[in-house]
Protein backbone atom coordinates (compact mmCIF):
# COMPACT_ATOMS: atom_id res chain seq x y z
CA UNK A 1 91.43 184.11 92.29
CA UNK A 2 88.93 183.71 89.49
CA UNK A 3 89.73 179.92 89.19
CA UNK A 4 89.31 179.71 92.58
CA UNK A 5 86.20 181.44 92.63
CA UNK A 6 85.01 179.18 89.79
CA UNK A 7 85.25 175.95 91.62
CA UNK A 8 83.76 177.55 94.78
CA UNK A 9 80.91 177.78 92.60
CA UNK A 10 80.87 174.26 91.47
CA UNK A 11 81.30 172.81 94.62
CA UNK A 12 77.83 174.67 95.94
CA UNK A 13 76.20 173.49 92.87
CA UNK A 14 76.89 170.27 93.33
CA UNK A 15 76.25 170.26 96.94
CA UNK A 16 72.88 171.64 96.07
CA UNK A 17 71.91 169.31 93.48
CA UNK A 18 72.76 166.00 95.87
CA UNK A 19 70.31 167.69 98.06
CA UNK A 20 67.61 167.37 95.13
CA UNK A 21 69.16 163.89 94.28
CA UNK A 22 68.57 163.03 98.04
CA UNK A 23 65.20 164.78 98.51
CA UNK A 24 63.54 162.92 95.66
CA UNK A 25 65.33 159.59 96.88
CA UNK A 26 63.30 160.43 99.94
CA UNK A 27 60.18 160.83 98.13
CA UNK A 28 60.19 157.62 96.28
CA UNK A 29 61.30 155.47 98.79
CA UNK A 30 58.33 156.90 100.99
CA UNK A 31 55.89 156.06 98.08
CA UNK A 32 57.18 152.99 97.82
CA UNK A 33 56.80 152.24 101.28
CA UNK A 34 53.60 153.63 101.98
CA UNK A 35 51.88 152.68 98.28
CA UNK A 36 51.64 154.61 95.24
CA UNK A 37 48.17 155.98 94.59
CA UNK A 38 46.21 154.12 91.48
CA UNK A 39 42.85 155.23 91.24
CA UNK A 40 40.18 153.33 91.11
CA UNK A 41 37.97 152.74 87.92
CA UNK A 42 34.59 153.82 89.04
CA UNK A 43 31.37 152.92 87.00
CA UNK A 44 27.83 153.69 87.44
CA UNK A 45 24.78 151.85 86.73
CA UNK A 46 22.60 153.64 84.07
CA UNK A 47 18.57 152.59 83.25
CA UNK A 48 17.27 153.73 80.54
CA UNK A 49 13.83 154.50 81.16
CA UNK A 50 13.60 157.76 80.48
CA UNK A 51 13.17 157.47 76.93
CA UNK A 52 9.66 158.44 75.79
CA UNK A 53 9.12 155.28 74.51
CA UNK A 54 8.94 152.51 77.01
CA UNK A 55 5.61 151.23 77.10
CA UNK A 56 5.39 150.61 80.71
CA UNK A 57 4.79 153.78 82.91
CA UNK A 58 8.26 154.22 84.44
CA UNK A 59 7.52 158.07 84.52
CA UNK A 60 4.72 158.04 86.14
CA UNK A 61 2.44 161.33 87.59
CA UNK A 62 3.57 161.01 91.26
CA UNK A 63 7.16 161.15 89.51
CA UNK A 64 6.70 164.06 88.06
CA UNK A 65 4.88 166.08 89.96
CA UNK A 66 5.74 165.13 93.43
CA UNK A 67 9.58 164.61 93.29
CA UNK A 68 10.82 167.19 90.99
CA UNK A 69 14.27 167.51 92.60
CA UNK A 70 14.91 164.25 90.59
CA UNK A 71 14.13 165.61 87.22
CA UNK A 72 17.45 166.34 85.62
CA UNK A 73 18.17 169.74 83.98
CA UNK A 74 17.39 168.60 80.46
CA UNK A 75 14.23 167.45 81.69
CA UNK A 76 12.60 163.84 82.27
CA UNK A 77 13.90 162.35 78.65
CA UNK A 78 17.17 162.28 78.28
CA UNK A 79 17.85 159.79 75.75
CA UNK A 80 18.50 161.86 72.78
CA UNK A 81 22.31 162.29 71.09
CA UNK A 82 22.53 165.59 72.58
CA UNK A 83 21.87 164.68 76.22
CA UNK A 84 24.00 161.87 76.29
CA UNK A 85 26.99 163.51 74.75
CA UNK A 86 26.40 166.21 77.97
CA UNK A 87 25.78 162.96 80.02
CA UNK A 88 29.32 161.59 79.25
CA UNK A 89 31.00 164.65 79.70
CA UNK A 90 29.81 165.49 83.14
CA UNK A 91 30.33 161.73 84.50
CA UNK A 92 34.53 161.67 82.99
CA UNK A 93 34.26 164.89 84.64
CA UNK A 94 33.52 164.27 88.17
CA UNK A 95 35.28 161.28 88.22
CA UNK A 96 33.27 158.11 86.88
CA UNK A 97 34.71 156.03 84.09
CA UNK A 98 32.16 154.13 82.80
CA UNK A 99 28.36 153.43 82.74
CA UNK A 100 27.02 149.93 83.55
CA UNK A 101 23.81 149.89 81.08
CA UNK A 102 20.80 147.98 82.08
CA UNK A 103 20.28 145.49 79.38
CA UNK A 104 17.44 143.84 77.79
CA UNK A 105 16.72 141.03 75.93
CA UNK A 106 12.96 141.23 73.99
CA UNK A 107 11.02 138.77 73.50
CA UNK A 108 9.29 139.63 70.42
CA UNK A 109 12.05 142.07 68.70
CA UNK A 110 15.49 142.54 68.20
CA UNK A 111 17.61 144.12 71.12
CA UNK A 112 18.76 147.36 69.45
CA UNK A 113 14.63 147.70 69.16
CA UNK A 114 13.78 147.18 72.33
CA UNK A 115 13.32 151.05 73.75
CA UNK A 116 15.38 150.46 77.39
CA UNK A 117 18.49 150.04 75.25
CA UNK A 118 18.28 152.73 73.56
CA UNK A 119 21.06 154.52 75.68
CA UNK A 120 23.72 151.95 74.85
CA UNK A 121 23.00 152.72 71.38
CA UNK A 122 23.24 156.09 71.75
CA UNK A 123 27.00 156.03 73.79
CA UNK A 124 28.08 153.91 71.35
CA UNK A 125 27.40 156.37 68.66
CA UNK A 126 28.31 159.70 70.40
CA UNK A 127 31.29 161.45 69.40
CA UNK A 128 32.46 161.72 72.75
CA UNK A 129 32.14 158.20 74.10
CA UNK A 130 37.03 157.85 73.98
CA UNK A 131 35.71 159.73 77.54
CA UNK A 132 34.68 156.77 79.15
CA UNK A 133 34.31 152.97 78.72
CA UNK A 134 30.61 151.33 79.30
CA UNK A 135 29.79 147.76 79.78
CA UNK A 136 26.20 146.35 80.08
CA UNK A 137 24.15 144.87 83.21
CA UNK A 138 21.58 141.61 81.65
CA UNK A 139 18.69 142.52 83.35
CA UNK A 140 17.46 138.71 83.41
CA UNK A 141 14.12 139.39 84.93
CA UNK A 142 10.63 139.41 84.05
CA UNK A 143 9.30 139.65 81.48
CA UNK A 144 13.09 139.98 79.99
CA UNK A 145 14.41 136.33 80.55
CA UNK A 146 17.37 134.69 79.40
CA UNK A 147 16.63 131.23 78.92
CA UNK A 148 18.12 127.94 76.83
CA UNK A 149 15.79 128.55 74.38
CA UNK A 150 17.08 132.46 73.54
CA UNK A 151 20.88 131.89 74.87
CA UNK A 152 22.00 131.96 71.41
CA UNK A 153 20.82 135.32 70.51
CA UNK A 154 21.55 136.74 73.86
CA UNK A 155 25.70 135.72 73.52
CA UNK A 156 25.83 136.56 69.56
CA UNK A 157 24.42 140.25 70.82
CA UNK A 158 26.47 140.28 73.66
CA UNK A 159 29.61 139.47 71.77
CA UNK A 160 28.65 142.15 69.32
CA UNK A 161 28.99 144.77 71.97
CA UNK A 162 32.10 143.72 73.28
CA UNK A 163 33.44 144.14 69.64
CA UNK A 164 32.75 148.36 70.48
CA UNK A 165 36.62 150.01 71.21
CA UNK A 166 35.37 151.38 74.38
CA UNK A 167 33.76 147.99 75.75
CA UNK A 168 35.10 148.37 79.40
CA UNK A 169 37.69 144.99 79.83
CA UNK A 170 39.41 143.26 82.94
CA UNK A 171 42.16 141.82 82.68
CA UNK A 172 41.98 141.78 78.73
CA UNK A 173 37.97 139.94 79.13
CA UNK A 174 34.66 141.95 78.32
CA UNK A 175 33.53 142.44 81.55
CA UNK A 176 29.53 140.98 81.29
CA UNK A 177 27.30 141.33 84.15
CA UNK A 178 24.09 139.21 85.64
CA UNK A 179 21.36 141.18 87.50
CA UNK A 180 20.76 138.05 89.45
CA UNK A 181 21.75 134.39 89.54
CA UNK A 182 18.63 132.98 91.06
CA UNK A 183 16.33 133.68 87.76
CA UNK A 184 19.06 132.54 85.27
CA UNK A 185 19.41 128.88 87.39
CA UNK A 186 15.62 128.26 87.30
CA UNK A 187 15.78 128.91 83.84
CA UNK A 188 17.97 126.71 82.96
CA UNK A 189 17.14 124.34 85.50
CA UNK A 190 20.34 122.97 87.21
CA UNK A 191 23.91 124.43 87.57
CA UNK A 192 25.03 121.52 85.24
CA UNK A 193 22.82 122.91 82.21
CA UNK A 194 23.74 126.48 82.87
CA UNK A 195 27.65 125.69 83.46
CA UNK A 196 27.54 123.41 79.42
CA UNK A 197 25.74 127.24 78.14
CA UNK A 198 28.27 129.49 79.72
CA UNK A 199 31.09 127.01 78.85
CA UNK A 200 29.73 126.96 75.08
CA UNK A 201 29.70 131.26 75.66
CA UNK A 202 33.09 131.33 76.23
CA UNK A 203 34.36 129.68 73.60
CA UNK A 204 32.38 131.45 71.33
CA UNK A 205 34.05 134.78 72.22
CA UNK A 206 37.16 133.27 72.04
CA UNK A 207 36.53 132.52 68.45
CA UNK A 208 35.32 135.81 68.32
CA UNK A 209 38.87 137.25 68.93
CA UNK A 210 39.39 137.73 72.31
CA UNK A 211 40.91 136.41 75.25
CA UNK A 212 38.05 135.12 77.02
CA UNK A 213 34.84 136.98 79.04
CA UNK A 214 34.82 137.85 82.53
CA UNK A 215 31.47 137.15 84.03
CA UNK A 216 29.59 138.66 87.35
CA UNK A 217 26.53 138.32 88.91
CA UNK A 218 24.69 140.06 91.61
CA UNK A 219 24.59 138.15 95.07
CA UNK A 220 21.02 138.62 95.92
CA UNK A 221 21.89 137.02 100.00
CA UNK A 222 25.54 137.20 100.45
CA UNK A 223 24.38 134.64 103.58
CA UNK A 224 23.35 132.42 101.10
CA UNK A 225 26.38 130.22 100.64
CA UNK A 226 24.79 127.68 98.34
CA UNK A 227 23.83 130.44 96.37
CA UNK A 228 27.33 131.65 95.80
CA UNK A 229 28.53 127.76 95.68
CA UNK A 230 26.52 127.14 93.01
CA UNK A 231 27.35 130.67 91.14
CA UNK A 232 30.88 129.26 91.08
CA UNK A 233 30.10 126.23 89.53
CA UNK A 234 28.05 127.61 86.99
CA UNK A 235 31.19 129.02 85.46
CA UNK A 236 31.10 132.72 87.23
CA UNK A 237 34.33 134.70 88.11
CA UNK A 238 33.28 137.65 90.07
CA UNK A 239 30.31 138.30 92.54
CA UNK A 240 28.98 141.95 92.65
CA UNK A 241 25.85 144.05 93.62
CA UNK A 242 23.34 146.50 92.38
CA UNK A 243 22.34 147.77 94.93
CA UNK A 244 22.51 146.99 98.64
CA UNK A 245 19.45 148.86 100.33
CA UNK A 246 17.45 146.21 102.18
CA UNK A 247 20.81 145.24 104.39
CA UNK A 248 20.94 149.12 105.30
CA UNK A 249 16.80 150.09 105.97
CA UNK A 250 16.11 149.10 109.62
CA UNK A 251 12.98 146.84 109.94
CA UNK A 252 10.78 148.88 112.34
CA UNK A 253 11.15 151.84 111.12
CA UNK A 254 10.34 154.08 107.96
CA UNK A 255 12.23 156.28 107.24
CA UNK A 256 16.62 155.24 108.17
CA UNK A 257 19.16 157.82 108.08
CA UNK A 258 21.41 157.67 104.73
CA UNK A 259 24.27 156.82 107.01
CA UNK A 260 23.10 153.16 108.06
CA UNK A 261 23.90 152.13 104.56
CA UNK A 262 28.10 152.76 105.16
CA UNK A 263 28.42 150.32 107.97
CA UNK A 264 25.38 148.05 106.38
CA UNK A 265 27.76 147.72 103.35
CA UNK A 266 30.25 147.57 105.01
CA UNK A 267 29.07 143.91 106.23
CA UNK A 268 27.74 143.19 102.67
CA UNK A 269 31.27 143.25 101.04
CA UNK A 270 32.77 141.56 103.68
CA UNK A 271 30.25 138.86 103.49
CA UNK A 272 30.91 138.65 99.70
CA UNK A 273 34.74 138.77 99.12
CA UNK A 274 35.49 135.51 100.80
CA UNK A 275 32.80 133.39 98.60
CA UNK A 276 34.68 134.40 95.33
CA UNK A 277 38.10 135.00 93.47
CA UNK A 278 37.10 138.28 93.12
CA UNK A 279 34.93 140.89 93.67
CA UNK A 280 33.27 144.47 92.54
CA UNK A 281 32.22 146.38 95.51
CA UNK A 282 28.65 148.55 95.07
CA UNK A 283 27.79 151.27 96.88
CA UNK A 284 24.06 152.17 97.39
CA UNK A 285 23.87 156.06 96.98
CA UNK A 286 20.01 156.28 98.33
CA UNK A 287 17.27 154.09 98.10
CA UNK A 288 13.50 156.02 98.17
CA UNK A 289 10.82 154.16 95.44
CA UNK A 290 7.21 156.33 96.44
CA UNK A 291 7.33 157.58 92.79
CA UNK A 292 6.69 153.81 91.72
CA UNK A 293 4.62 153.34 94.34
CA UNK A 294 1.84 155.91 94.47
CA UNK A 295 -1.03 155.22 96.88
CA UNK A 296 0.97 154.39 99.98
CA UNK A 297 4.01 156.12 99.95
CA UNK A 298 4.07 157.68 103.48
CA UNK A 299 4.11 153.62 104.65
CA UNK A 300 7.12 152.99 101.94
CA UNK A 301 10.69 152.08 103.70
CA UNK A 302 13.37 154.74 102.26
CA UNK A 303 16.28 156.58 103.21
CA UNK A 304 16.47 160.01 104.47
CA UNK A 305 19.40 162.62 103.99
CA UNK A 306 20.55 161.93 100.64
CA UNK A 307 23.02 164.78 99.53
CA UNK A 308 25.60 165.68 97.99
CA UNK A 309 27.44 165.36 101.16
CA UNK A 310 26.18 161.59 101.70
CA UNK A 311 27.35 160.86 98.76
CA UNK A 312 30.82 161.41 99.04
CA UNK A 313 30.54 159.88 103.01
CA UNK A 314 29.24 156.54 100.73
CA UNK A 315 31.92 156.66 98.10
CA UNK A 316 35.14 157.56 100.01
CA UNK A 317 33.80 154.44 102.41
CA UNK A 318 33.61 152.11 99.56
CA UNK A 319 37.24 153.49 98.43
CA UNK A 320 38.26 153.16 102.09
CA UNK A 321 37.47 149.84 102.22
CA UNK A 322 38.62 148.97 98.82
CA UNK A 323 41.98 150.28 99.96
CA UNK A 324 42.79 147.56 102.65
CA UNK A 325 40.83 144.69 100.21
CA UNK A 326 42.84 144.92 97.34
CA UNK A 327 43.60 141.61 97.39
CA UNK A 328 40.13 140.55 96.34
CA UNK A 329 39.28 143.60 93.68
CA UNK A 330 39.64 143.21 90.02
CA UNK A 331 43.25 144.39 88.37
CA UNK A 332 41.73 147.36 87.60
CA UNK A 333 40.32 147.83 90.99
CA UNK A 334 36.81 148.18 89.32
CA UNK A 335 34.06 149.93 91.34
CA UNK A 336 30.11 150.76 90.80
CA UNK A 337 27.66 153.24 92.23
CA UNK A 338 23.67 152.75 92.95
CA UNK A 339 23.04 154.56 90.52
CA UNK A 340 23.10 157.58 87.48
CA UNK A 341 19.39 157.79 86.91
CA UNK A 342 17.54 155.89 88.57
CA UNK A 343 15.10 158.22 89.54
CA UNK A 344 11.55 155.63 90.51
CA UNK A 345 14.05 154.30 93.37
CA UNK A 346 15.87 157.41 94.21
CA UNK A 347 19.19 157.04 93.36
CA UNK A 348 20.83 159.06 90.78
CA UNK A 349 23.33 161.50 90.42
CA UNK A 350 22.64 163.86 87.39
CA UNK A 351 22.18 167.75 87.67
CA UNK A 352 18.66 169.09 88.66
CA UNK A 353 17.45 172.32 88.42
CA UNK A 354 16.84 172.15 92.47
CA UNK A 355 20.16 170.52 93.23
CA UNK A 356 22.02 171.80 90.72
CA UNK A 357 25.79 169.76 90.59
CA UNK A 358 26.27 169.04 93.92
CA UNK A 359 25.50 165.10 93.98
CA UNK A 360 28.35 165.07 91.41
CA UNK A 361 30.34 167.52 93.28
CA UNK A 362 30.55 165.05 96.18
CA UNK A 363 31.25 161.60 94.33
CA UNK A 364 34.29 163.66 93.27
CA UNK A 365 35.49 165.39 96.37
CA UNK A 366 35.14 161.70 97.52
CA UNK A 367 37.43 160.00 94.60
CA UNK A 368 39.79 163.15 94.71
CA UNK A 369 40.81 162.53 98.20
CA UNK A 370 40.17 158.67 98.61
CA UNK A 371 42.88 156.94 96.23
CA UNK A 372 43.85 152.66 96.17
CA UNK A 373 47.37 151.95 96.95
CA UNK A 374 49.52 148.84 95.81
């Protein structure tokens, strides 16, 4: 009887365990068919202007009177060692995985000198930076060129970041980005010249140790397919954005709802994808400049409704669309927002004391639910 009893018991415990064997066949196979979730690695762009050293007036009175639901909880200068260690720890927090630093080449000092990179410096050296990865933006505009004449000194600093552990990579490259294409071809006067220099680049870093560099530049006019023709040429591998607000701000009127900029985008990155092998998508969190624009700022084109709720409508779009574009992202499905801190042009996403968390809290109900598939 107790024999009997005994294999009774082994044949319900078997019967229940190829149940579980079954049940998590099931759930496999179903992930397999409908994609297993990879998240995406989401940057966002951080200027450094806020500083207390910049000798142009990025913080100007209108800033800091007038919009004070911008100014972050630390107050308006933020790059010290102590901020940015709480800077890092609330981005990795809510979901962002690196910073994209606005770069700058001086013309009359060394980089590390030049105030608006004072930020990288300060990641680099924070305790705290195995959190996240950062990679730079060259902000190639006026008065902060790139030209033949400083190319040199531009790739030996830029191959002395990418030297930094948490240098942010694709595909095993340094991932180095152009703010726009336009300024760098007039410099150097013809794709020709500029494709010899970026040729020259690359094998410089590969002396340096690495595998290569993966290069990006903003498309100014995705409709501009000479533009993006001769981007190609020149020797670039990805196309991206900073920011995408005057294909989103409707031309007769003032003020545009926030929401214009999902479906505005929407025709950006479609636009872009085809003209390039690949392709980081950019989403434009707000766009409102009447700090830097004192004087006539009830005439200024902006957005309205920027929230916490508008920005996870903008960032679960981008990761929507992302989603059913994989074919064109990077391996690492590599993402950027408009912006941290940029707080002249209205986008940013740091605590205030009058908004307290909630921009944050909505770029990471956003990337919580929204998730890429195979």
């Amino acid at each position: 009887m107790e024999q009997k009893l005994n294999i009774d018991l082994l044949k319900e415990f078997f019967k229940f365990n190829m149940k579980f064997v079954i049940l998590i066949s099931f759930i496999f196979c179903t992930t397999s068919l409908y994609g297993q979730r990879i998240p995406v690695t989401l940057g966002a762009y951080y200027f450094d202007g806020w500083n207390g050293k910049s000798t142009n007036n990025l913080l100007t009175d209108s800033l800091k009177v007038r919009y004070l639901e911008r100014k972050p909880k630390w107050g308006w200068i933020t790059s010290t060692s102590y901020i940015m260690d709480q800077q890092i720890q609330l981005a990795e927090r809510n979901g962002i995985d690196f910073f994209s630093f606005c770069w700058y080449l001086p013309r009359e000092k060394s980089a590390d000198e030049e105030p608006l990179n004072n930020a990288v410096g300060l990641f680099m050296k924070s305790q705290l930076n195995s959190k996240m990865k950062f990679s730079i933006l060259v902000a190639n505009h006026p008065p902060y060129l790139i030209t033949p004449e400083n190319w040199n000194i531009a790739t030996a600093e830029w191959i002395r970041l990418f030297k930094n552990k948490r240098y942010l990579k694709t595909n095993q490259k340094p991932l180095l980005t152009f703010f726009t294409f336009r300024t760098l071809l007039q410099e150097f006067g013809s794709v020709k010249a500029l494709a010899d220099s970026i040729t020259s680049f690359r094998a410089k870093v590969k002396a340096a140790g690495f595998e290569g560099v993966a290069l990006a530049v903003n498309l100014t006019d995705p409709n501009d397919n000479v533009l993006s023709a001769n981007a190609k040429a020149a020797g670039f591998d990805i196309f991206t954005g900073y920011n995408y607000h005057d294909s989103g701000l409707k031309a007769n009127d003032t003020l545009t709802p926030i929401n214009s900029m999902i479906d505005a985008e929407h025709k950006v990155w479609d636009l872009t994808k085809d003209k390039t092998n690949q392709f980081i998508p950019v989403t434009t969190l707000n766009w409102d400049p009447r700090p830097w624009r004192p004087g006539n700022e009830n005439k200024i084109k902006r957005f309205s409704g920027f929230s916490g709720h508008s920005v996870e409508m903008s960032v679960s779009a981008m990761l929507s669309w992302m989603s059913v574009n994989k074919m064109y992202l990077t391996k690492e499905r590599i993402a950027l927002v408009y912006a941290w801190n940029e707080y002249g042009e209205g986008g940013w996403l740091t605590p205030s004391k009058l908004y307290g968390n909630q921009l944050l809290d909505g770029l990471r109900r956003a990337k919580q639910k929204k998730t890429q598939t195979k």
